[in-house]
Protein backbone atom coordinates (compact mmCIF):
# COMPACT_ATOMS: atom_id res chain seq x y z
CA UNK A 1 0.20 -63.59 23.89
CA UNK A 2 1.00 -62.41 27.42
CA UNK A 3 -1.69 -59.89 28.26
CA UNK A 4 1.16 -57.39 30.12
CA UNK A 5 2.36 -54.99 27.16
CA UNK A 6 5.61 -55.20 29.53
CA UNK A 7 6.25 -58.88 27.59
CA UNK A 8 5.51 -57.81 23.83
CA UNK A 9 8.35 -58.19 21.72
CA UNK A 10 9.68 -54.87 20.43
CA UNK A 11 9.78 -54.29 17.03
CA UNK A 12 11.88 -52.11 15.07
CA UNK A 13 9.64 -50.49 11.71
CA UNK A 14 12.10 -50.13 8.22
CA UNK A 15 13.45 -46.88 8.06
CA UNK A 16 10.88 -44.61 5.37
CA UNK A 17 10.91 -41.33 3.94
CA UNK A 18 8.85 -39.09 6.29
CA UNK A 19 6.92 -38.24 3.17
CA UNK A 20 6.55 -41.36 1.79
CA UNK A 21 2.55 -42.49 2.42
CA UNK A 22 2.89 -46.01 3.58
CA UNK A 23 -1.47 -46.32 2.96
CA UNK A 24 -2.26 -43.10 1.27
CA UNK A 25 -2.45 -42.65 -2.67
CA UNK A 26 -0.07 -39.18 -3.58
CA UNK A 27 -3.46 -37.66 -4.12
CA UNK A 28 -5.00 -39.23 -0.91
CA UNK A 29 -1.93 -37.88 0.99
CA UNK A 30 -2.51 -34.46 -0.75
CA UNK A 31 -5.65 -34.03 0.31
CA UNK A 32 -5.63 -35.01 4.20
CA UNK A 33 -3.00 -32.95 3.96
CA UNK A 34 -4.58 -29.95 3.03
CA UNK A 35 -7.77 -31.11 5.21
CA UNK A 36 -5.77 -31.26 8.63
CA UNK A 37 -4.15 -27.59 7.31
CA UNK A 38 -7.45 -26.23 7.75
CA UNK A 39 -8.10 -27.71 10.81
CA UNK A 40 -5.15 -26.08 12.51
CA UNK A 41 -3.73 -23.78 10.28
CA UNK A 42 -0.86 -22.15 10.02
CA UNK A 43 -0.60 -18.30 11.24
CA UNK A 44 2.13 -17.14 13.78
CA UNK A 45 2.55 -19.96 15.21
CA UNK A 46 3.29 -23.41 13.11
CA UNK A 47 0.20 -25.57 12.01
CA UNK A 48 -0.80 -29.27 11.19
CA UNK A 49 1.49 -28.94 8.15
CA UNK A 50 4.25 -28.29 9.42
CA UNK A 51 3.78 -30.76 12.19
CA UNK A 52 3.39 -33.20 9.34
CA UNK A 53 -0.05 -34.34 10.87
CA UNK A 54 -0.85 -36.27 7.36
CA UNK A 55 2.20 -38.56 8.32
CA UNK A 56 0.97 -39.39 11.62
CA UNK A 57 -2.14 -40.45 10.16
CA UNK A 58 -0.79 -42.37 7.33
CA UNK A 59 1.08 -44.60 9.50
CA UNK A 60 -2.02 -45.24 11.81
CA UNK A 61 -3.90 -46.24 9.16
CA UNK A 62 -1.17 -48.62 7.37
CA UNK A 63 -1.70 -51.38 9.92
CA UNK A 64 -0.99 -52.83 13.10
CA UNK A 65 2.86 -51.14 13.35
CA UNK A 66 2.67 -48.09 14.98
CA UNK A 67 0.64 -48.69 17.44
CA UNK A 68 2.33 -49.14 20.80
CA UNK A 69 5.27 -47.20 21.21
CA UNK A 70 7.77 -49.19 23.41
CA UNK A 71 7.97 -47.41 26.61
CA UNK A 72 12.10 -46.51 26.05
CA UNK A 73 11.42 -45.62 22.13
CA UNK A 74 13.40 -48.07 20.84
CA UNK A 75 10.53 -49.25 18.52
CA UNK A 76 6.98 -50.29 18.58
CA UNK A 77 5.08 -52.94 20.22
CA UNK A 78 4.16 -55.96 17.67
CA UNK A 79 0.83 -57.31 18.15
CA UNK A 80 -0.03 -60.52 17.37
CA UNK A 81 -3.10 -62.97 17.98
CA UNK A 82 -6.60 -61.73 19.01
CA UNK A 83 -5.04 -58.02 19.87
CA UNK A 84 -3.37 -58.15 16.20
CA UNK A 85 -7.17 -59.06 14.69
CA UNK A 86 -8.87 -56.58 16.36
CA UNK A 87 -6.63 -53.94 15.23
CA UNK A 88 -6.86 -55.17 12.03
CA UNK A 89 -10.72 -54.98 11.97
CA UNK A 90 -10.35 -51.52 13.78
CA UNK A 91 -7.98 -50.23 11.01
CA UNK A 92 -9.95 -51.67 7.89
CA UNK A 93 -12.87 -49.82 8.87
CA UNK A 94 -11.39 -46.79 10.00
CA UNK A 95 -9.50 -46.70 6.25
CA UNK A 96 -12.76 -47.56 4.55
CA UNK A 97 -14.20 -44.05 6.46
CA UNK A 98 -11.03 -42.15 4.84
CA UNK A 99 -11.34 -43.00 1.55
CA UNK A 100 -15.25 -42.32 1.48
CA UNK A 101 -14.61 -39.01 3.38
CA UNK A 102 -12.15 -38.10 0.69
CA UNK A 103 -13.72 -38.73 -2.16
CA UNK A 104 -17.20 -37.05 -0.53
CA UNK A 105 -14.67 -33.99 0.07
CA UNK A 106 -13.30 -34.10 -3.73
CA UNK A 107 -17.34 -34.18 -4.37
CA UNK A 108 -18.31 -31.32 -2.58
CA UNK A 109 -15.10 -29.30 -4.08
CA UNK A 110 -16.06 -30.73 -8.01
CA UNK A 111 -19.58 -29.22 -7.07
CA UNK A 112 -18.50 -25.84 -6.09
CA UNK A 113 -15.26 -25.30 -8.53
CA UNK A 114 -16.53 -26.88 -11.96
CA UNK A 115 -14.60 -29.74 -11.18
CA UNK A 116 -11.72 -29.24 -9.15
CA UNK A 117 -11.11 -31.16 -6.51
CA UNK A 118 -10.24 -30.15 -2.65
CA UNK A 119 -6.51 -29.87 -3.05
CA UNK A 120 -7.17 -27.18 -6.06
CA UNK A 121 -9.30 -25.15 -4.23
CA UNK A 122 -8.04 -21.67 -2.36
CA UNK A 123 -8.40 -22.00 1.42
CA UNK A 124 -11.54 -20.33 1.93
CA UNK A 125 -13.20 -22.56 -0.88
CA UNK A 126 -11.39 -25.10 1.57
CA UNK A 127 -12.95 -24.27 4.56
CA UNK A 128 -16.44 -24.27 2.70
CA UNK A 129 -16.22 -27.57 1.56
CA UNK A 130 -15.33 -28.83 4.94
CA UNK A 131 -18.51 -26.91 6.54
CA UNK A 132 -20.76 -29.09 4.21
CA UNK A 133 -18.88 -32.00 5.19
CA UNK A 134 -19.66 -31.36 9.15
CA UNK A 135 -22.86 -29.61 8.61
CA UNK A 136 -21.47 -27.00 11.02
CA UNK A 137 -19.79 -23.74 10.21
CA UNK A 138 -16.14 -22.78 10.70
CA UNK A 139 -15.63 -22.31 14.41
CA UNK A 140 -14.05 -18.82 15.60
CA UNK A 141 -9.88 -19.27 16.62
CA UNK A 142 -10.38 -20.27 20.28
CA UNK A 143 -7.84 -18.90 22.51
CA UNK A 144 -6.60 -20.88 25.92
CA UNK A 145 -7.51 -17.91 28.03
CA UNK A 146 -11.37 -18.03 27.21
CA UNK A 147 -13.78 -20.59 28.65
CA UNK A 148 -14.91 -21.65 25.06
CA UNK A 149 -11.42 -23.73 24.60
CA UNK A 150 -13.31 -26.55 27.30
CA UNK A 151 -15.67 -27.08 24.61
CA UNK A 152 -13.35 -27.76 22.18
CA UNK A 153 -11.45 -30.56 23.87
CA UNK A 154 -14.28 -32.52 24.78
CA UNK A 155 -13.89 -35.46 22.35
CA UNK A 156 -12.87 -38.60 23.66
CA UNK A 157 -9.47 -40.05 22.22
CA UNK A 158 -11.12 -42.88 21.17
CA UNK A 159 -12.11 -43.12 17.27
CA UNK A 160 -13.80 -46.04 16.57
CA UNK A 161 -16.85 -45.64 15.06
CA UNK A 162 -16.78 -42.16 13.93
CA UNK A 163 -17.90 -40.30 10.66
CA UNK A 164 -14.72 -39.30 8.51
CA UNK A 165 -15.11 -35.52 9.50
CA UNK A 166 -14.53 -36.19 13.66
CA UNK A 167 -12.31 -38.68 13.18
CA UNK A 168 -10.31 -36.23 11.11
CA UNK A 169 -10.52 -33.22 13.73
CA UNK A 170 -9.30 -35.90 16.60
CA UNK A 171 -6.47 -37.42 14.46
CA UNK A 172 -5.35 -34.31 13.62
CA UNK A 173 -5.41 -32.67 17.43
CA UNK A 174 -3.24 -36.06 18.22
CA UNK A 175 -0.80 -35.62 15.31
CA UNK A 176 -0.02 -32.24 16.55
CA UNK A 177 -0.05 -32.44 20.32
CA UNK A 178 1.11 -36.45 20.71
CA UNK A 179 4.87 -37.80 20.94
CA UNK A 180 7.00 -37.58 17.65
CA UNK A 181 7.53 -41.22 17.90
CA UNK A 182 4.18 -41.80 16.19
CA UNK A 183 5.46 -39.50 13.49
CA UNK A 184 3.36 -36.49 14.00
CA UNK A 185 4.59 -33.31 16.17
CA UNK A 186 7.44 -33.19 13.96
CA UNK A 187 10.24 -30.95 15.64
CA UNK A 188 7.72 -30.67 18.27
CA UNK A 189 6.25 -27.58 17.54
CA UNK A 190 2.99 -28.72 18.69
CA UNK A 191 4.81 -28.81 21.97
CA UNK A 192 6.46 -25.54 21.38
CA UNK A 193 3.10 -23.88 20.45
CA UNK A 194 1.60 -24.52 23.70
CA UNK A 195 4.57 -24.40 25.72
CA UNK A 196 5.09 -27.98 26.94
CA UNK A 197 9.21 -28.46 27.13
CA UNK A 198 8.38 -32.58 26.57
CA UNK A 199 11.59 -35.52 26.88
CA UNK A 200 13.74 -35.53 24.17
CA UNK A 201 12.92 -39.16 23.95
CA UNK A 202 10.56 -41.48 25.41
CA UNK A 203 13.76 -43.43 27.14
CA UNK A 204 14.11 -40.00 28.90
CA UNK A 205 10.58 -40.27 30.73
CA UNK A 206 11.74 -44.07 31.96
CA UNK A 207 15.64 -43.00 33.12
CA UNK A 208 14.35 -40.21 34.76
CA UNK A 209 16.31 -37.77 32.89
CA UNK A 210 13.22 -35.64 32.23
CA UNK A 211 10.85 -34.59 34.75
CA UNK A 212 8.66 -31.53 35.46
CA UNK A 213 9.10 -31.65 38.89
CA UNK A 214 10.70 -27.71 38.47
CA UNK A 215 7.04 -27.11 37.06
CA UNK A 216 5.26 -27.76 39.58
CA UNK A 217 3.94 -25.11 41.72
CA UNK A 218 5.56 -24.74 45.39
CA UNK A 219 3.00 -22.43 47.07
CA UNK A 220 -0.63 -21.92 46.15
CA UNK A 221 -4.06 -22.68 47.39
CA UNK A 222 -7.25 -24.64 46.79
CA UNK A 223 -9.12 -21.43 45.93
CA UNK A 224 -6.38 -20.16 43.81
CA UNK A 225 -6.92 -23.48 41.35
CA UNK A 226 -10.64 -24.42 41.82
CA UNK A 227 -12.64 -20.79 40.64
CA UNK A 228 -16.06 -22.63 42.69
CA UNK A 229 -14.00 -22.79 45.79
CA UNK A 230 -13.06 -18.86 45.29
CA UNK A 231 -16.54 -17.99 44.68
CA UNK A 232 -17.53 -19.88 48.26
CA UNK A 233 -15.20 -18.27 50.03
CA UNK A 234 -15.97 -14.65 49.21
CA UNK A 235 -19.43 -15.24 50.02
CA UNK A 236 -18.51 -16.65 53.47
């Protein structure tokens, strides 16, 4: 297999109901579903729901398919050889730490309800089931003109090897914020939320027929960006 992606044969997935689970049990679906809601809920602006997160992670975990985007969206890269095996490895385990992290989340809901599991509960009874699950509380909403939003973008994007909990809180943050094509960001309203106009397609970023050259800015200086730089020059 030629190591330049540039050479991979483009593949073309079957055509599936966007809320058809291609890994996920119905109940399995259900209940990521409702997990990633409480992640990023939904208030005034639209949440993992309706960004249909779940999807984005049910398709990541159903193989070796949706992988690599092709770089004009016209499908996804197919992997084949040593690439296809480790991706296969990758994906086994990483569906092995789903399954276990759901049914320790149905466990933790059972013990608090009387038997219920996490889909049943009401949000707060949610969000408390969760907490045991991370062994941290609920963090306040963070808001992108406070310092404490650094801190909460400091995970890596890379997931192997991570309990079911952060792997959930990373998929989820790339579900919402990463191209449709993968099948998250549905109507791109994770764009939306944070502003980001993004291509209409990925062909769009290769032709050239979307650019944010208009958003960049014409007339500023060093200080203006870098607050350490400000703080040196008022002292000098």
């Amino acid at each position: 297999m030629s190591s330049s992606k540039a050479d991979w044969r483009v593949v073309v997935p079957e055509t599936v109901d966007d809320n058809q689970p291609l890994f996920f049990s119905p109940h399995e679906w259900s209940t990521i579903e409702a997990a990633t809601a409480r992640i990023m809920p939904t208030d005034h602006d639209p949440g993992a729901r309706e960004a249909g997160v779940v999807r984005f992670i049910d398709r990541y975990l159903s193989g070796i398919t949706y992988i690599y985007a092709a770089a004009d969206g016209s499908g996804f890269l197919e992997l084949a050889g040593k690439e296809a095996e480790a991706w296969r490895a990758r994906i086994f385990d990483m569906r092995h730490t789903y399954r276990c992290g759901i049914r320790d989340l149905d466990a933790s809901a059972a013990g608090r309800s009387g038997g219920l599991d996490f889909v049943s509960l009401s949000e707060p009874e949610q969000d408390a089931a969760l907490e045991e699950l991370s062994g941290a509380n609920k963090p306040d909403p963070l808001s992108f003109e406070t310092d404490t939003i650094a801190g909460a973008f400091q995970m890596g994007a890379f997931d192997e090897g991570l309990p079911f909990f952060q792997a959930l809180l990373l998929h989820t943050r790339q579900g919402f914020y990463g191209d449709p094509v993968y099948g998250g960001n549905r109507d791109r309203v994770g764009w939306k939320v944070i502003g980001f106009p993004g291509p209409d397609s990925l062909a769009d970023t290769i032709s050239g027929a979307y650019s944010l050259r208009d958003s960049y800015l014409a007339d500023y200086s060093w200080p203006e960006l870098i607050p350490h730089l400000r703080t040196k020059e008022a002292r000098s």
